[in-house]
PDB file of N, CA and C in Angstrom:
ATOM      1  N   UNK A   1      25.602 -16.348  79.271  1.00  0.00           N
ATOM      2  CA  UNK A   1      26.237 -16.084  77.987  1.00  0.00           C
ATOM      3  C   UNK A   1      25.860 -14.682  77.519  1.00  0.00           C
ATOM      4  N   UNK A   2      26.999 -13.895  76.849  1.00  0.00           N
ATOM      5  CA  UNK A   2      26.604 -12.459  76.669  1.00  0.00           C
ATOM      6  C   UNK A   2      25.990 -12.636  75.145  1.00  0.00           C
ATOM      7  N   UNK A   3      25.215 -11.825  74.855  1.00  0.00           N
ATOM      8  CA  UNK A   3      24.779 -12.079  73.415  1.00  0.00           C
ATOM      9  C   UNK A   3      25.201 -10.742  72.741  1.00  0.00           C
ATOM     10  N   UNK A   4      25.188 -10.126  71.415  1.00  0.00           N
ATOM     11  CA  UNK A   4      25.782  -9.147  70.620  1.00  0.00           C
ATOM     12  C   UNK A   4      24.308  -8.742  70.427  1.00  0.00           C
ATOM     13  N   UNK A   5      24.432  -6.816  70.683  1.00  0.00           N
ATOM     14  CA  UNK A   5      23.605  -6.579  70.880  1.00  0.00           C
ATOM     15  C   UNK A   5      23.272  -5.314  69.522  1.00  0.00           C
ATOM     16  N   UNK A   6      21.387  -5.313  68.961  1.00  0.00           N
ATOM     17  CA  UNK A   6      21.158  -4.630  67.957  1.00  0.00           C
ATOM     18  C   UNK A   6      21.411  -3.010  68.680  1.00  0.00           C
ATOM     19  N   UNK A   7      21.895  -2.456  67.403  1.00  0.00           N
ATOM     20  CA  UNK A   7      21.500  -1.046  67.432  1.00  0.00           C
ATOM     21  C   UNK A   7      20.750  -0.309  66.000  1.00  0.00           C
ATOM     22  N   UNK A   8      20.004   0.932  65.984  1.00  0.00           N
ATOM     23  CA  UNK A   8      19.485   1.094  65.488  1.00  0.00           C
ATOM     24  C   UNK A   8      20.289   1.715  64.212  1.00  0.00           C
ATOM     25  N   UNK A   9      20.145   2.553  62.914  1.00  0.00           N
ATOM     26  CA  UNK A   9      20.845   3.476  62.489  1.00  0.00           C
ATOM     27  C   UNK A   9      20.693   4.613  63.410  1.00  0.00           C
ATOM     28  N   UNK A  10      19.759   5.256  63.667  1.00  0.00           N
ATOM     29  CA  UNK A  10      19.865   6.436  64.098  1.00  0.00           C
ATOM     30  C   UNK A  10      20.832   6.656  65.586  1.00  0.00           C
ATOM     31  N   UNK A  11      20.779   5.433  66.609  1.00  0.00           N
ATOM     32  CA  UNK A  11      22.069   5.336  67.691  1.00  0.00           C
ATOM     33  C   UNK A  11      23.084   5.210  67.014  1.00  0.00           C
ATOM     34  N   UNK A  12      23.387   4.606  66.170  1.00  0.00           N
ATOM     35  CA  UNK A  12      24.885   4.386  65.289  1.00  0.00           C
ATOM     36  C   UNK A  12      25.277   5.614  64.721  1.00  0.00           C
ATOM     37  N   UNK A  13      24.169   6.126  64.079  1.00  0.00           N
ATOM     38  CA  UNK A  13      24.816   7.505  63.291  1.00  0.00           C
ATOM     39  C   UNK A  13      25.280   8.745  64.891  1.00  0.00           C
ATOM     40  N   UNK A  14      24.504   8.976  66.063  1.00  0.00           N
ATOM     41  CA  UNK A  14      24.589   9.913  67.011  1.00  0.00           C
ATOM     42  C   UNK A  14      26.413   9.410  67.351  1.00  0.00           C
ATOM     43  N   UNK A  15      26.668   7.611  67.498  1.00  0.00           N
ATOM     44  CA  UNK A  15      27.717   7.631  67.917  1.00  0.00           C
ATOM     45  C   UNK A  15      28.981   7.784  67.344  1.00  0.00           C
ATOM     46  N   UNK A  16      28.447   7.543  65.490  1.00  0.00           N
ATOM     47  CA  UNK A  16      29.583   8.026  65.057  1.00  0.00           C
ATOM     48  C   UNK A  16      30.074   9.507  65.211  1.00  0.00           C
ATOM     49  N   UNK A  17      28.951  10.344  65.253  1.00  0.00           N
ATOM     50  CA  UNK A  17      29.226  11.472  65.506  1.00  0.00           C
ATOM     51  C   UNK A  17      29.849  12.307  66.578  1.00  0.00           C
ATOM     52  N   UNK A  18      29.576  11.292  67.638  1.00  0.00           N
ATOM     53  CA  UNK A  18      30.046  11.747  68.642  1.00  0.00           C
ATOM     54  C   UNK A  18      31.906  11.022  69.115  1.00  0.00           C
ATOM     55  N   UNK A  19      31.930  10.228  67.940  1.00  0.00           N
ATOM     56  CA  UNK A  19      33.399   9.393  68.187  1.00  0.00           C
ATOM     57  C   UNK A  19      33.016   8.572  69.039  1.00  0.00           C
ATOM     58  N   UNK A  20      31.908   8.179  69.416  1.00  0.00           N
ATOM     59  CA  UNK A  20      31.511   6.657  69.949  1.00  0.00           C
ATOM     60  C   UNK A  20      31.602   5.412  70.105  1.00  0.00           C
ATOM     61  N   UNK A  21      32.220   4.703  68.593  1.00  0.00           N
ATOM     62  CA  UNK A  21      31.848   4.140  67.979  1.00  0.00           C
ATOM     63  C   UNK A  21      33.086   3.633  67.130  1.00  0.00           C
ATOM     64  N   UNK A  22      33.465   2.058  66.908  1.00  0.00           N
ATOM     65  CA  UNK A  22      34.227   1.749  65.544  1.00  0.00           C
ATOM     66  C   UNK A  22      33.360   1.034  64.918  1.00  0.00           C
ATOM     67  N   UNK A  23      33.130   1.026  64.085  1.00  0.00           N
ATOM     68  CA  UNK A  23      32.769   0.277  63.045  1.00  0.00           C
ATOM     69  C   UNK A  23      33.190  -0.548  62.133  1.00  0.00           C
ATOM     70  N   UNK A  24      32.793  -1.486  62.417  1.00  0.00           N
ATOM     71  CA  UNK A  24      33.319  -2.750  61.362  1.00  0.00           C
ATOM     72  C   UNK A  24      32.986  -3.351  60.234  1.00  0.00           C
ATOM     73  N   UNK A  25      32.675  -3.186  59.050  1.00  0.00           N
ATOM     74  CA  UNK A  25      32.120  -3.609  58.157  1.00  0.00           C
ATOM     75  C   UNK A  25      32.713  -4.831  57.505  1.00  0.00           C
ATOM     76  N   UNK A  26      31.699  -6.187  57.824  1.00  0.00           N
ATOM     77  CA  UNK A  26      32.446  -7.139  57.023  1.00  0.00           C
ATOM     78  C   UNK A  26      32.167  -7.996  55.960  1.00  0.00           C
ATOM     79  N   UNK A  27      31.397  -6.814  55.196  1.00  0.00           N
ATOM     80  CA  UNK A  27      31.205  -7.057  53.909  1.00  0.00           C
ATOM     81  C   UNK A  27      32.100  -7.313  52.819  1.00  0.00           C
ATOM     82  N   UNK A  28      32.042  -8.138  51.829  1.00  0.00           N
ATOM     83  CA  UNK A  28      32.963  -8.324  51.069  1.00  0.00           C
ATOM     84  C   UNK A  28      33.382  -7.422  49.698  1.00  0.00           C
ATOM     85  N   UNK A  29      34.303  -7.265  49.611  1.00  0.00           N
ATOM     86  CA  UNK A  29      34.731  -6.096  48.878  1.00  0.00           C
ATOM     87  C   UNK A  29      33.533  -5.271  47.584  1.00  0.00           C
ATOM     88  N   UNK A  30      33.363  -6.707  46.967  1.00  0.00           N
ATOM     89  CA  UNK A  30      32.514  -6.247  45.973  1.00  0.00           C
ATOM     90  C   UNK A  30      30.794  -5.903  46.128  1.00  0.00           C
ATOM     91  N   UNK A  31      30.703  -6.136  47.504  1.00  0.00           N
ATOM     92  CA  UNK A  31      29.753  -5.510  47.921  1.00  0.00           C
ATOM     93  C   UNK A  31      29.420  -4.367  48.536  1.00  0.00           C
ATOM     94  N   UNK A  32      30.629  -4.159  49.062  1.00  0.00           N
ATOM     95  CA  UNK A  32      30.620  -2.397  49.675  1.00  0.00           C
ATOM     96  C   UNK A  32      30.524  -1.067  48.505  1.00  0.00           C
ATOM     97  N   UNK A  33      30.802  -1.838  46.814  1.00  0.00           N
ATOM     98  CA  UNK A  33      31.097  -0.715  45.863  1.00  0.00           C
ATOM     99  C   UNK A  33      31.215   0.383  45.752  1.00  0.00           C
ATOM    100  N   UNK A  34      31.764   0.788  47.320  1.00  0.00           N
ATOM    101  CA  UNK A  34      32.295   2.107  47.283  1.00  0.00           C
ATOM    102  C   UNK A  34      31.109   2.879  47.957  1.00  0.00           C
ATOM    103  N   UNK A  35      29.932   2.050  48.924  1.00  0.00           N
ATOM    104  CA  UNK A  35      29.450   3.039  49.687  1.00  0.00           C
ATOM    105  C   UNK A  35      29.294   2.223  51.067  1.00  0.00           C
ATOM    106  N   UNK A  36      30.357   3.080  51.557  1.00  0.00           N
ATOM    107  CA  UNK A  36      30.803   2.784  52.382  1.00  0.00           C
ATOM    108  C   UNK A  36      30.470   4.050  54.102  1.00  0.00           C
ATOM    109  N   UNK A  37      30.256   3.394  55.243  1.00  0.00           N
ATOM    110  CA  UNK A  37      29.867   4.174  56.390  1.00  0.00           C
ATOM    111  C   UNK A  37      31.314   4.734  56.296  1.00  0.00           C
ATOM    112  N   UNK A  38      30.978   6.347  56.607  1.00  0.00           N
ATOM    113  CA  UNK A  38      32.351   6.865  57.035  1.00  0.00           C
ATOM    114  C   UNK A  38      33.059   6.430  58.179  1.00  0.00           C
ATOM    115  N   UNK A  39      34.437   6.334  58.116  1.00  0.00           N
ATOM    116  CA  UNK A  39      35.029   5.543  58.849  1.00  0.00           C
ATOM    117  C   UNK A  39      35.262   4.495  59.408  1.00  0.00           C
ATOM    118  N   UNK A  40      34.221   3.088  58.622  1.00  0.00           N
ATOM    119  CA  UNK A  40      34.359   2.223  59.092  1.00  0.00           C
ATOM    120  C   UNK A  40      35.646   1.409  58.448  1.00  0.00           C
ATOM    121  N   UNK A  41      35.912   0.512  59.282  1.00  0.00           N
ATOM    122  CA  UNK A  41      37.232  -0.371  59.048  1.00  0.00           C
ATOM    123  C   UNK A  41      36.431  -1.431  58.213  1.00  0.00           C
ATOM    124  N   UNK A  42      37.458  -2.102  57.199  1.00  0.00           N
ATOM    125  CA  UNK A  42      36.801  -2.845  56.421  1.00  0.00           C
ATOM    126  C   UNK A  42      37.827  -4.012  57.035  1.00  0.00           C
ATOM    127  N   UNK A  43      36.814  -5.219  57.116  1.00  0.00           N
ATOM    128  CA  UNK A  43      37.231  -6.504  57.646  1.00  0.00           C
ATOM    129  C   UNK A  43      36.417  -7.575  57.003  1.00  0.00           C
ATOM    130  N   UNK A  44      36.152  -8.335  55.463  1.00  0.00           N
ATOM    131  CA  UNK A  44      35.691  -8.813  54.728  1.00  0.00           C
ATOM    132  C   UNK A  44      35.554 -10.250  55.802  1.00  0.00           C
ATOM    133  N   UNK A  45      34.317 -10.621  55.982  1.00  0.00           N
ATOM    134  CA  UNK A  45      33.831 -12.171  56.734  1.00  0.00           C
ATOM    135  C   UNK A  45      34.942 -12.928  56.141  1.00  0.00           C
ATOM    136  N   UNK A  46      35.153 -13.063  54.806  1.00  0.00           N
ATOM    137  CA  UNK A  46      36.174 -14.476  54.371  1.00  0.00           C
ATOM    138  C   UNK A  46      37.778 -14.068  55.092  1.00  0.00           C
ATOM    139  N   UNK A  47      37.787 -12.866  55.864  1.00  0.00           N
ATOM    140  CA  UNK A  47      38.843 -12.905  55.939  1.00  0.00           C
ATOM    141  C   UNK A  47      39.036 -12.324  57.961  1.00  0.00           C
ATOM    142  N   UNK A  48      37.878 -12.823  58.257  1.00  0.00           N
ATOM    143  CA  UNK A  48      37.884 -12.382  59.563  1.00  0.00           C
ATOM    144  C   UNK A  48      38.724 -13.246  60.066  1.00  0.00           C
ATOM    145  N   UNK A  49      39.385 -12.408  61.557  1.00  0.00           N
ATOM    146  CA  UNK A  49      40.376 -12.726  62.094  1.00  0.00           C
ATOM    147  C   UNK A  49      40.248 -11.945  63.588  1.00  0.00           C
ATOM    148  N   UNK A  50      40.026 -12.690  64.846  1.00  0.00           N
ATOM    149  CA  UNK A  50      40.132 -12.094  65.960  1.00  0.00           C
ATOM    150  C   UNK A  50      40.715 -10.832  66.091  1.00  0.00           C
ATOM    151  N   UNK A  51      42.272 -11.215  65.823  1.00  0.00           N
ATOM    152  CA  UNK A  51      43.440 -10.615  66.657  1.00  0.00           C
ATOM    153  C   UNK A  51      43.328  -9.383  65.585  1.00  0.00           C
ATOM    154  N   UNK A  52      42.805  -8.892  64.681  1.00  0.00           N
ATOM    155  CA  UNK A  52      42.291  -7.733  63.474  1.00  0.00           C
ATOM    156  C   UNK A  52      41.377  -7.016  64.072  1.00  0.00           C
ATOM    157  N   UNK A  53      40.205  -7.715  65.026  1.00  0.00           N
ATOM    158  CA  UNK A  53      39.280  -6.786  65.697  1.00  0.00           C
ATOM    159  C   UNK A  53      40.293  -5.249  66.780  1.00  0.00           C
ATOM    160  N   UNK A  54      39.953  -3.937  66.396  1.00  0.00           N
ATOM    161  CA  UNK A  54      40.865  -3.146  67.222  1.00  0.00           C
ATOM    162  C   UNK A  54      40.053  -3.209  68.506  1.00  0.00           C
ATOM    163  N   UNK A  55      40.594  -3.494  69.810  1.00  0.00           N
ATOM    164  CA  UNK A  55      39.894  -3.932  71.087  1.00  0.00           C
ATOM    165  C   UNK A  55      40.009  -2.154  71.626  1.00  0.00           C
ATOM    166  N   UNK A  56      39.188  -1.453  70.970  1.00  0.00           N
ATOM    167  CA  UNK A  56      39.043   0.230  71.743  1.00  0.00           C
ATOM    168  C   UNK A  56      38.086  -0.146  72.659  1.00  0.00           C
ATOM    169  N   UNK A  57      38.187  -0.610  73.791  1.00  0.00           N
ATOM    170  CA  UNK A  57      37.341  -0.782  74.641  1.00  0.00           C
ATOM    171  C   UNK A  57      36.526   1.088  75.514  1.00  0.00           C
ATOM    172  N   UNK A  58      37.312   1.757  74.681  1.00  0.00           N
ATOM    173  CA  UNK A  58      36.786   3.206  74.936  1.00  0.00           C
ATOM    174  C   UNK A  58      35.449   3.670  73.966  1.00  0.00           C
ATOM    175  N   UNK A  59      35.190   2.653  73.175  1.00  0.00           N
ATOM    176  CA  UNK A  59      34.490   2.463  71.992  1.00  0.00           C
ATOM    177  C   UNK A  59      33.136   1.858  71.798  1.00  0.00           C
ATOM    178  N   UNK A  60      31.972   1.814  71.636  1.00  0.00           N
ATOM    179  CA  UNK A  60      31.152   0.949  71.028  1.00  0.00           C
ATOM    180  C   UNK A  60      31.871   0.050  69.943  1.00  0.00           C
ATOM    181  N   UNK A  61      32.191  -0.956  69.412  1.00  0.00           N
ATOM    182  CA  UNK A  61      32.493  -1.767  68.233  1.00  0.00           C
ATOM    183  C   UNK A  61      31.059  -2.343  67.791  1.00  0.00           C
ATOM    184  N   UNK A  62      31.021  -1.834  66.732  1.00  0.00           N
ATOM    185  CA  UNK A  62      29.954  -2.366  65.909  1.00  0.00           C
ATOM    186  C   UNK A  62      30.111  -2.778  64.608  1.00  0.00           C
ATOM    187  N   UNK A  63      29.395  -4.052  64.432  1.00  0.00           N
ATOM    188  CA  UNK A  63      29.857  -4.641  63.385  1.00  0.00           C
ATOM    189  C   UNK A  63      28.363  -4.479  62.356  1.00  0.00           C
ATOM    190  N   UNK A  64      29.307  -4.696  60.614  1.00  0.00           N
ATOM    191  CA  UNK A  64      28.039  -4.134  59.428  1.00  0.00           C
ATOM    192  C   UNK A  64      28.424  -4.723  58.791  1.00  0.00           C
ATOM    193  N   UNK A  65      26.813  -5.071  57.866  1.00  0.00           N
ATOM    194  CA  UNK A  65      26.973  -6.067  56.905  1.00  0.00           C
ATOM    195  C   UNK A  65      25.684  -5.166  55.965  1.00  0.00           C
ATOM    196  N   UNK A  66      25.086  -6.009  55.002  1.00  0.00           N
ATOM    197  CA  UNK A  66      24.215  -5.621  54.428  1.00  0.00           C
ATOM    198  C   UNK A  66      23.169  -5.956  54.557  1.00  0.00           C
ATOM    199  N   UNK A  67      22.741  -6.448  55.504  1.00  0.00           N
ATOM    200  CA  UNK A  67      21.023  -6.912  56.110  1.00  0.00           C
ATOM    201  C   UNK A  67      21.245  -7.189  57.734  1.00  0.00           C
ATOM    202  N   UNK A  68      22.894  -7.182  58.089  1.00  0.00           N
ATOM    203  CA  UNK A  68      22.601  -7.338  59.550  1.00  0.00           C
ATOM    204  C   UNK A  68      23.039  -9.066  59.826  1.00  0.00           C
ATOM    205  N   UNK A  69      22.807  -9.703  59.442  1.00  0.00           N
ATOM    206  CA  UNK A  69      22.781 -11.236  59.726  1.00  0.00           C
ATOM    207  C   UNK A  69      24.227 -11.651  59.405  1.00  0.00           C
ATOM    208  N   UNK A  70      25.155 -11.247  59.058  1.00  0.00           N
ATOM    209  CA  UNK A  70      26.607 -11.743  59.087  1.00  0.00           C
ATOM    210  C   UNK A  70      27.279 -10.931  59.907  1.00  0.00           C
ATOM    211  N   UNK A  71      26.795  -9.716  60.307  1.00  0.00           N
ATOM    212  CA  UNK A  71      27.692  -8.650  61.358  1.00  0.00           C
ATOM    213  C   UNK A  71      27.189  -9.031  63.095  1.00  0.00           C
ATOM    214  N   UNK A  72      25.645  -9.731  62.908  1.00  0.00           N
ATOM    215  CA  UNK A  72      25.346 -10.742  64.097  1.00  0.00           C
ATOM    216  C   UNK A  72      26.308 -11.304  64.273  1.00  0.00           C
ATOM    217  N   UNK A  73      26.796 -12.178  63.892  1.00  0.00           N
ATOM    218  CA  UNK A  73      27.279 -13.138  63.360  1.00  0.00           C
ATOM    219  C   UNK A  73      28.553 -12.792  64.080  1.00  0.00           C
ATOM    220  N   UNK A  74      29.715 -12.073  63.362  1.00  0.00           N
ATOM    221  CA  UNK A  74      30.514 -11.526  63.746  1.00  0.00           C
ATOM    222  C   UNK A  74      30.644 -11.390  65.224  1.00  0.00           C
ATOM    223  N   UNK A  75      29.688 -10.431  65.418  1.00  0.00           N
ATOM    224  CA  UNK A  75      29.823  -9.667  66.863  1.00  0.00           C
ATOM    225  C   UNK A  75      29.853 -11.199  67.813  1.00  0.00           C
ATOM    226  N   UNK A  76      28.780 -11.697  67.854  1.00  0.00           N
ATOM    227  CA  UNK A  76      28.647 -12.582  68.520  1.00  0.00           C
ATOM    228  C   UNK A  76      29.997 -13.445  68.570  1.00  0.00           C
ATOM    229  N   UNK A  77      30.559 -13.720  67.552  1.00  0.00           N
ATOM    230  CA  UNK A  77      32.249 -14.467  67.724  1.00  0.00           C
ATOM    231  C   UNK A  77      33.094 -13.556  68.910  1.00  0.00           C
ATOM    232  N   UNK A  78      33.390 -12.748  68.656  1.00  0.00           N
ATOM    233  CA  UNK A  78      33.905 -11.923  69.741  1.00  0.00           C
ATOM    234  C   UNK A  78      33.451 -11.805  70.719  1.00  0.00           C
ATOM    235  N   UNK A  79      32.166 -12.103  71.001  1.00  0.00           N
ATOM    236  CA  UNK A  79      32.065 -12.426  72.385  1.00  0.00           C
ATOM    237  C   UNK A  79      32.251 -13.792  72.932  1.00  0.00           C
ATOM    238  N   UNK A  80      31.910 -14.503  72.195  1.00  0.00           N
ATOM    239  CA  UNK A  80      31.933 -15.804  72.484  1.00  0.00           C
ATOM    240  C   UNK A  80      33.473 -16.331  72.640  1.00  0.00           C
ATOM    241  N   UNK A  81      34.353 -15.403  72.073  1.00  0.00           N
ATOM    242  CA  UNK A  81      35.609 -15.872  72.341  1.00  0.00           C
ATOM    243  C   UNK A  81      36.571 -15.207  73.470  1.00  0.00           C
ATOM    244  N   UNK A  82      35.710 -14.128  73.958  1.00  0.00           N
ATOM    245  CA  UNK A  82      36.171 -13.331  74.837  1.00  0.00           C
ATOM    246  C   UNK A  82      37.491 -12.426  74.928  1.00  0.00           C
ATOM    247  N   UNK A  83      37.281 -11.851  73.002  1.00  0.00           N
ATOM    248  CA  UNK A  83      37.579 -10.673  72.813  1.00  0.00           C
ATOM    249  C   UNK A  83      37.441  -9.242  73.165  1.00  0.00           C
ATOM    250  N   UNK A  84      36.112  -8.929  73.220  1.00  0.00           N
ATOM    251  CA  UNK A  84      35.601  -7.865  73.574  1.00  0.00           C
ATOM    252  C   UNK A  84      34.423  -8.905  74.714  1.00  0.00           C
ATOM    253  N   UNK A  85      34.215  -7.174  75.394  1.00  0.00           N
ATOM    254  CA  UNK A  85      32.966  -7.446  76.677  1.00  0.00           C
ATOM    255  C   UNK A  85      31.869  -6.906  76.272  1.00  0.00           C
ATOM    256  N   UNK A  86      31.581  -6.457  75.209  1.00  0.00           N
ATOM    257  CA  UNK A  86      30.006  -6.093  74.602  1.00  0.00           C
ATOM    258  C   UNK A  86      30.480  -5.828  73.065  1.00  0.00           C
ATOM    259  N   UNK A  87      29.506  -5.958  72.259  1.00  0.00           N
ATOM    260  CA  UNK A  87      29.533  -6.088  70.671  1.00  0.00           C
ATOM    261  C   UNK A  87      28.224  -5.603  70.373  1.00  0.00           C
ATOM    262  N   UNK A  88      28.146  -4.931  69.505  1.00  0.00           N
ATOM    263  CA  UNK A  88      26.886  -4.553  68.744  1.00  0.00           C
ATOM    264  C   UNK A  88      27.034  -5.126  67.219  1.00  0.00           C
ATOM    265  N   UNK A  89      25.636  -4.976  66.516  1.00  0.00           N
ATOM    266  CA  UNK A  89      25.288  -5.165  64.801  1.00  0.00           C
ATOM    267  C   UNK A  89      24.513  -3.604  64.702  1.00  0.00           C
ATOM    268  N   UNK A  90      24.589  -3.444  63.679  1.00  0.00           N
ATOM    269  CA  UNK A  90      23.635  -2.639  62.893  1.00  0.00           C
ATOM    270  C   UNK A  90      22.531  -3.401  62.532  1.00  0.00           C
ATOM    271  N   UNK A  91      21.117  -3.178  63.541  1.00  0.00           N
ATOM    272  CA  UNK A  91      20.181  -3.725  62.673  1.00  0.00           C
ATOM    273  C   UNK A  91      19.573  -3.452  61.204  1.00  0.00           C
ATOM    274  N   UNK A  92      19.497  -4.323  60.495  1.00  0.00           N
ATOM    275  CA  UNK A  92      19.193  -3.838  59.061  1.00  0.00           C
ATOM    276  C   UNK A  92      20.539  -3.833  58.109  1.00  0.00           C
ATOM    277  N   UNK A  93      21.652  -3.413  58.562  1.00  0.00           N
ATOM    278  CA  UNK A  93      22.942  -3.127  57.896  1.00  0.00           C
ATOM    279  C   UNK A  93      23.279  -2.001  57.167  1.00  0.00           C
ATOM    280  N   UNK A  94      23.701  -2.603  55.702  1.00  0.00           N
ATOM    281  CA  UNK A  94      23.542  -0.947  54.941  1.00  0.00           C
ATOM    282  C   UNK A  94      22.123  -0.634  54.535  1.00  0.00           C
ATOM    283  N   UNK A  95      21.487  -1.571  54.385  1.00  0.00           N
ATOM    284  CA  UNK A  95      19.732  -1.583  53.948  1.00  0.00           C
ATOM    285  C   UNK A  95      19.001  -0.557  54.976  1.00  0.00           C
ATOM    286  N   UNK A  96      19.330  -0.873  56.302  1.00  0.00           N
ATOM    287  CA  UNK A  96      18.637  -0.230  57.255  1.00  0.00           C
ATOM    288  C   UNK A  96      19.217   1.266  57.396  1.00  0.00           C
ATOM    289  N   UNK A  97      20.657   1.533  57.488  1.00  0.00           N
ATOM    290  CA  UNK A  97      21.409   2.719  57.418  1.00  0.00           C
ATOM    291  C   UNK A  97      20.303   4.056  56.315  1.00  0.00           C
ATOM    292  N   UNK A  98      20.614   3.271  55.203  1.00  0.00           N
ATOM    293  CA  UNK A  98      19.966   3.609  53.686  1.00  0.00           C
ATOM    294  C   UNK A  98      18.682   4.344  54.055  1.00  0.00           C
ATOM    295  N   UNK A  99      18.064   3.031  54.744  1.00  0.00           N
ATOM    296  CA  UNK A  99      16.312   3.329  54.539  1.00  0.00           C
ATOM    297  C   UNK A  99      16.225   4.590  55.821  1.00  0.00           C
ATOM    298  N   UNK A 100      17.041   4.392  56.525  1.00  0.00           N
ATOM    299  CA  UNK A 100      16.775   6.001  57.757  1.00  0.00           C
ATOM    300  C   UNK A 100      17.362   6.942  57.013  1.00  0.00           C
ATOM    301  N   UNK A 101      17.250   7.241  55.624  1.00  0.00           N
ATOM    302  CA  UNK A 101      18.334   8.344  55.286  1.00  0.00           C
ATOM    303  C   UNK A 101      19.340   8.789  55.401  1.00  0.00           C
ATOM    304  N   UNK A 102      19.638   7.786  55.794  1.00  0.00           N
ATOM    305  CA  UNK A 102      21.902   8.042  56.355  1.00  0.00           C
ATOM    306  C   UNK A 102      22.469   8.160  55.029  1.00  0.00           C
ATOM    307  N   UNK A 103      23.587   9.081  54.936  1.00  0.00           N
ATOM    308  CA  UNK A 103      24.007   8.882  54.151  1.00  0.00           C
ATOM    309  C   UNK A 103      25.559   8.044  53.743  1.00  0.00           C
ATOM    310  N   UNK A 104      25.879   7.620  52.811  1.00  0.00           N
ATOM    311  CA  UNK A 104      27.153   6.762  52.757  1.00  0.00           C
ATOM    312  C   UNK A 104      28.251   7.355  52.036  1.00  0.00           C
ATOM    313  N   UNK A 105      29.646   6.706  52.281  1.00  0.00           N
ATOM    314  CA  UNK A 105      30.640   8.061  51.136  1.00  0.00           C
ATOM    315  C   UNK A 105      31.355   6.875  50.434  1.00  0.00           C
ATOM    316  N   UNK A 106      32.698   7.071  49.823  1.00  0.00           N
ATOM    317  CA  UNK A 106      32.870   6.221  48.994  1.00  0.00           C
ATOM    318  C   UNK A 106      34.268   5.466  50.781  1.00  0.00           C
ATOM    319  N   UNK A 107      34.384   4.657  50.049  1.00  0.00           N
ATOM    320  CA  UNK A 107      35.280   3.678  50.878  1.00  0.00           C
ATOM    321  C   UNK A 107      37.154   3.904  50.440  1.00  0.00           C
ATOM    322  N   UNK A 108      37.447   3.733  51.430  1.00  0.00           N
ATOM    323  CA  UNK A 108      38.710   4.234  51.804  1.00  0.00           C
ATOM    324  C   UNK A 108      39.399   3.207  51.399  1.00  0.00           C
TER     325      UNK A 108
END
């Protein structure tokens, strides 16, 4: 069984930078209040939906939450359903992003 695998902020931030990377945030609206990872796609848990995941298999897909434990969560569905062939979380989430000094912008 494949499991969904942690990444750190600081690998997440190199891959956004480098176009590495989609990002999924599936936090719920009123929790993102507008600080939001640049460029991530917003996909709220109450409203997750496979066939919504974009399958850039040219991509890391990584999924975000705000402590990490619902973007587990996430990732792991997609594998388990054999959407994607590897999945990442943000360990920590936006908490962890935050605490490495990343910075956040407002949400799209």
């Amino acid at each position: 069984m494949r499991t969904v695998t942690a990444t750190d902020p600081q690998d997440l931030a190199r891959w956004i930078e480098q176009d590495a990377a989609l990002v999924i945030d599936v936090r719920e609206a009123d929790e993102a209040a507008g600080n939001c990872l640049p460029g991530a796609h917003k996909m709220p848990l109450s409203q997750f939906a496979l066939e919504d995941v974009p399958a850039e298999l040219d991509k890391r897909v990584v999924f975000l939450c705000g402590e990490g434990v619902r973007s587990a969560s996430a990732g792991q569905q997609v594998l388990d359903d054999g959407w994607l062939p590897q999945a990442y979380y943000l360990s920590g989430g936006v908490g962890g992003w935050t605490g490495a000094g990343l910075p956040l912008g407002g949400c799209a």
